[in-house]
N, C-alpha and C. Protein backbone atom coordinates (compact mmCIF):
# COMPACT_ATOMS: atom_id res chain seq x y z
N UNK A 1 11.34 28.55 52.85
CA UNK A 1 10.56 29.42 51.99
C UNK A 1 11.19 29.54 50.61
N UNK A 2 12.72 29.50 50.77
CA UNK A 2 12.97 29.37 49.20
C UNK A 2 12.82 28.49 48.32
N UNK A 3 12.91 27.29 49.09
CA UNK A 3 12.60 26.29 48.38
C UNK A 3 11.09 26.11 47.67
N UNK A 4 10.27 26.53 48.47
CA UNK A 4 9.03 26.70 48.04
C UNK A 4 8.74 27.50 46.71
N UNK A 5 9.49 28.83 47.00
CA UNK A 5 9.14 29.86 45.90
C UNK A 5 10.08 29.26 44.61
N UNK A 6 10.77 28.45 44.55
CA UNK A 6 11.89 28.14 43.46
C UNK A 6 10.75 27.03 42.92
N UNK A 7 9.98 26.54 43.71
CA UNK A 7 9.27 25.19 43.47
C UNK A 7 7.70 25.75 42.72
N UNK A 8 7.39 26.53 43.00
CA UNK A 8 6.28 27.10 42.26
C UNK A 8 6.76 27.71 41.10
N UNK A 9 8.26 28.61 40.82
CA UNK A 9 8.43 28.91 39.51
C UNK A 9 8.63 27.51 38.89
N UNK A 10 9.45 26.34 39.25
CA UNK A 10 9.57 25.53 38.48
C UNK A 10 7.85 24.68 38.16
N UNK A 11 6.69 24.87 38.63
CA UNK A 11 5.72 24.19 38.48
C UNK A 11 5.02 24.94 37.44
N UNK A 12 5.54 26.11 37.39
CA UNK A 12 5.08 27.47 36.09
C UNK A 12 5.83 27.10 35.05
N UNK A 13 7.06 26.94 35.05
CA UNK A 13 7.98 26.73 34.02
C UNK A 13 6.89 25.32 33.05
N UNK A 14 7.05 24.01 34.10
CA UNK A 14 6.79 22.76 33.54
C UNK A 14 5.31 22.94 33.08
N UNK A 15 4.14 23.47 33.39
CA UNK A 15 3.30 23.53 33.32
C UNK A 15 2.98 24.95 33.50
N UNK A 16 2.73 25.59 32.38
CA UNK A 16 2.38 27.07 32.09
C UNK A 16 0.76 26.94 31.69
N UNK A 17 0.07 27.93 32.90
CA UNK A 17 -1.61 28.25 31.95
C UNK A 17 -1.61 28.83 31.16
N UNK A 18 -2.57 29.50 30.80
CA UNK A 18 -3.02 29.53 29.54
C UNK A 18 -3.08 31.15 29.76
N UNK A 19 -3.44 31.47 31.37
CA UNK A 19 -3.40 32.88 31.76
C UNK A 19 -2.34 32.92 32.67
N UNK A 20 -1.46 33.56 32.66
CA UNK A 20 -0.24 33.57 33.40
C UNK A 20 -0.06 34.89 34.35
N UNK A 21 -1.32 35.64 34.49
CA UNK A 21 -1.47 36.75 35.23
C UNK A 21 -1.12 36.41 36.62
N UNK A 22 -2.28 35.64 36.97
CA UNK A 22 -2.20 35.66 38.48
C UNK A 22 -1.33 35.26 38.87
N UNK A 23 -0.24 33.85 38.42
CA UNK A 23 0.63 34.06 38.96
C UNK A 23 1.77 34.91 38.85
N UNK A 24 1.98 35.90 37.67
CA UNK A 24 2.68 36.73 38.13
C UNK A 24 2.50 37.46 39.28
N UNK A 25 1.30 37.73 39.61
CA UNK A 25 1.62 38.54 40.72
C UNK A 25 1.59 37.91 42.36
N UNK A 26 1.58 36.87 42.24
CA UNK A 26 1.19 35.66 43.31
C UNK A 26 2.87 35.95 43.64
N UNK A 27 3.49 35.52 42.50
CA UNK A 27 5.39 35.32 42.27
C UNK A 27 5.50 37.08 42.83
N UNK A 28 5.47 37.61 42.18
CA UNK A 28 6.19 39.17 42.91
C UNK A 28 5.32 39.93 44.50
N UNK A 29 4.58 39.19 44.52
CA UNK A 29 3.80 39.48 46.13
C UNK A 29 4.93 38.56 47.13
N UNK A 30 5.41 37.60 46.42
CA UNK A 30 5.46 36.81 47.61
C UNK A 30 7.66 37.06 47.79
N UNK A 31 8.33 37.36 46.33
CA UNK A 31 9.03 37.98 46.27
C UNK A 31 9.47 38.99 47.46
N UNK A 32 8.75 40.25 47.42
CA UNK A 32 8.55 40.81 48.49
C UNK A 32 8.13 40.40 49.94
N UNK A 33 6.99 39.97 50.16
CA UNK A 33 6.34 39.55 51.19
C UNK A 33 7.89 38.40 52.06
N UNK A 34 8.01 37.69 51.49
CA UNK A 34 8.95 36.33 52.05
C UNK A 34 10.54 36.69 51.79
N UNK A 35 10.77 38.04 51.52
CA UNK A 35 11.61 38.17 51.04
C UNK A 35 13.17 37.71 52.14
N UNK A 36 12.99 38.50 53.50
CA UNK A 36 13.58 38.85 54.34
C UNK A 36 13.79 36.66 54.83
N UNK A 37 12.72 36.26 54.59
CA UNK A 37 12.86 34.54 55.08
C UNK A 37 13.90 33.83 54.04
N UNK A 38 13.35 34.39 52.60
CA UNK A 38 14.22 33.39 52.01
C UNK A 38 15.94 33.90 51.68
N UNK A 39 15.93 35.27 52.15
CA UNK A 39 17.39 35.68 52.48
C UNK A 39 18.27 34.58 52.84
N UNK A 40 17.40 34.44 54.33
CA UNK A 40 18.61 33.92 55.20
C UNK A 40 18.75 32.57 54.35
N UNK A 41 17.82 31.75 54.32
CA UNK A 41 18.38 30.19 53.23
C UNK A 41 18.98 30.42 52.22
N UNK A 42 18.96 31.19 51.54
CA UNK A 42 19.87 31.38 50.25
C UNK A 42 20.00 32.48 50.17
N UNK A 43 21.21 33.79 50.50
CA UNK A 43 21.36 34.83 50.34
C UNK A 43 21.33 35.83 48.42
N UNK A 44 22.63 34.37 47.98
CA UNK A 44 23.03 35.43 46.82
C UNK A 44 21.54 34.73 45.72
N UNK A 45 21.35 33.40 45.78
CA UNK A 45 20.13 33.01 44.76
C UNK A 45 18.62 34.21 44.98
N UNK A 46 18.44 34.14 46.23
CA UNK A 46 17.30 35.17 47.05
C UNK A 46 17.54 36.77 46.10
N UNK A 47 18.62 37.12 45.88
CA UNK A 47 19.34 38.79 45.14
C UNK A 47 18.62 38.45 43.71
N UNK A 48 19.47 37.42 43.32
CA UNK A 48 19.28 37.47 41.69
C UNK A 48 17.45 37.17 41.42
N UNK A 49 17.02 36.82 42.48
CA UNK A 49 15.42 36.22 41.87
C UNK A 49 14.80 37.61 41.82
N UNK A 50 15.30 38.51 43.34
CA UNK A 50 14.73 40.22 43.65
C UNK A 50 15.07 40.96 42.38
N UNK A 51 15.65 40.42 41.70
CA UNK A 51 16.70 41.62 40.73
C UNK A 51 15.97 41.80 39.60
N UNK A 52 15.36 40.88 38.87
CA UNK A 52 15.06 41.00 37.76
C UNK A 52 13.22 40.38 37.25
N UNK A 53 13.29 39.71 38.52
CA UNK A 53 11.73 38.81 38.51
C UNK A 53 10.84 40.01 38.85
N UNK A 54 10.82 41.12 39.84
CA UNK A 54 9.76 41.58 39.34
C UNK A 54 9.21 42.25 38.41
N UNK A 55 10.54 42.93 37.95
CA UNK A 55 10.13 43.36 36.53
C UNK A 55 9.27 42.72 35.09
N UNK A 56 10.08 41.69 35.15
CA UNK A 56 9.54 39.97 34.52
C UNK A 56 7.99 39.90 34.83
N UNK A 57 7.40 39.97 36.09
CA UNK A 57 6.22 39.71 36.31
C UNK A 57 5.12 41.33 36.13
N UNK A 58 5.66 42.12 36.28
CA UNK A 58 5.24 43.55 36.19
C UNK A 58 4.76 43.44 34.51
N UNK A 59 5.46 42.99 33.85
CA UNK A 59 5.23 42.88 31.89
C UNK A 59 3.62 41.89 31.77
N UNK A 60 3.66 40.93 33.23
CA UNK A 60 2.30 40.43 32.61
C UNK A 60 1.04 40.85 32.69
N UNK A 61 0.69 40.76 31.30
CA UNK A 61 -1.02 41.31 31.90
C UNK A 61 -2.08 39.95 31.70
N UNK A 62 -3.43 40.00 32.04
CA UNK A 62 -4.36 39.21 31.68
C UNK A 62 -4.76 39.42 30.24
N UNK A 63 -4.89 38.03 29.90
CA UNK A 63 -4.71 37.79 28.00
C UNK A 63 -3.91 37.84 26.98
N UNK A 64 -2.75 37.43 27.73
CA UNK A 64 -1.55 37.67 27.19
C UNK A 64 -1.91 36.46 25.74
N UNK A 65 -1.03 36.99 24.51
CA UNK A 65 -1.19 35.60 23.79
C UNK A 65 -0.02 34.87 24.06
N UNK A 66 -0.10 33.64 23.16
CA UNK A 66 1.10 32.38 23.21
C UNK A 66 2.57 33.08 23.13
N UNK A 67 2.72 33.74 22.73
CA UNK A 67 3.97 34.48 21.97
C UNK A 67 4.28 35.24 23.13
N UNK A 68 3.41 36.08 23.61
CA UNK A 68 4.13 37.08 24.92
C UNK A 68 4.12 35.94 25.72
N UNK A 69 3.35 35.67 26.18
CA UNK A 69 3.60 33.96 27.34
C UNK A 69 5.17 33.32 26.90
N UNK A 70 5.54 33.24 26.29
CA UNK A 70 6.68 31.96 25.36
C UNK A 70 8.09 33.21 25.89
N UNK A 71 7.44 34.20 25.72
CA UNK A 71 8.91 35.19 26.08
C UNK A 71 8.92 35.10 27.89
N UNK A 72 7.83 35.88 27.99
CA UNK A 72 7.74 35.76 29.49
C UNK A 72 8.55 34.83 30.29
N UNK A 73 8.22 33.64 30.02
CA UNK A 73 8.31 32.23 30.63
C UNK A 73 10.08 32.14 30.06
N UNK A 74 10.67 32.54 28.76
CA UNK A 74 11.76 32.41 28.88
C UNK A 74 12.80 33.35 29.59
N UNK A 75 12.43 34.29 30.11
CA UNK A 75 13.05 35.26 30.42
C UNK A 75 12.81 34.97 32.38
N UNK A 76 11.73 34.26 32.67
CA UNK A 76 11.54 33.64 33.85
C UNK A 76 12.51 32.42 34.19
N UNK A 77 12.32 31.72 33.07
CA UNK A 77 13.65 30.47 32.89
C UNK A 77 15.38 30.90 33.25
N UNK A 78 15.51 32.15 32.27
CA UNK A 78 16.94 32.50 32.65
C UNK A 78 17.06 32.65 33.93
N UNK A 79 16.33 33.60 34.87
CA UNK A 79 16.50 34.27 36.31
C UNK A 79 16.26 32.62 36.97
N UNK A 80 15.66 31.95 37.19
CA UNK A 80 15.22 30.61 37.75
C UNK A 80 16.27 30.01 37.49
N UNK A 81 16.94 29.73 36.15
CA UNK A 81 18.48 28.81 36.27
C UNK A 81 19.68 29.59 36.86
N UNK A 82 19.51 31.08 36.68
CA UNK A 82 20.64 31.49 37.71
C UNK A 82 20.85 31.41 39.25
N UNK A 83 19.71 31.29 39.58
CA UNK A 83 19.05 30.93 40.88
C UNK A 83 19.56 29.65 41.47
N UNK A 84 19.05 29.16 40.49
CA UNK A 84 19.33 27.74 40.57
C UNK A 84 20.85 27.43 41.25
N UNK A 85 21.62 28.24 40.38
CA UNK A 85 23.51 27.86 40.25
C UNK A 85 23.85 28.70 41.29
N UNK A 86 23.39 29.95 42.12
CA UNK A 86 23.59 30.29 42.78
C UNK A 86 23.56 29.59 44.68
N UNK A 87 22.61 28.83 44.08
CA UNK A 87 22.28 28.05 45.56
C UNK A 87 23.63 27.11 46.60
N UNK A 88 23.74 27.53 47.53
CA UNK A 88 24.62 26.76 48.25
C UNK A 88 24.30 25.87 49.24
């Protein structure tokens, strides 16, 4: 499951819509929802994604322009590469 959820932020990262709503909340539903699964595969990467991503996704709304999108997505990037380095 983590692999999955690391694999859909990176498919957001590479390819961002144009409306970035739904998947924010697709990303912090499933945050929660899968949370307790992707523990056990990656404990400390699983913390840092809980820590700061939903907040990250809580900021998006529908119609965001280019500019809030461009922050969003970088501030998604940081938590996703810490993630990343955290993985064992």
């Amino acid at each position: 499951m983590f692999d999955k959820i690391m694999g859909y932020i990176k498919e957001f990262i590479d390819n961002t819509p144009d409306d970035i709503y739904e998947f924010s909340v697709i990303l912090e539903d499933a945050l929660v929802d899968d949370y307790d699964e992707m523990y056990k595969e990656q404990p400390r990467a699983t913390e840092i994604l809980a820590d700061e991503i939903p907040d990250i996704c809580a900021s998006a709304e529908p119609g965001m322009k280019p500019d809030e999108i461009k922050v969003f997505k970088r501030k998604l990037r940081i938590e996703y590469d810490k993630a990343l380095k955290a993985v064992v």
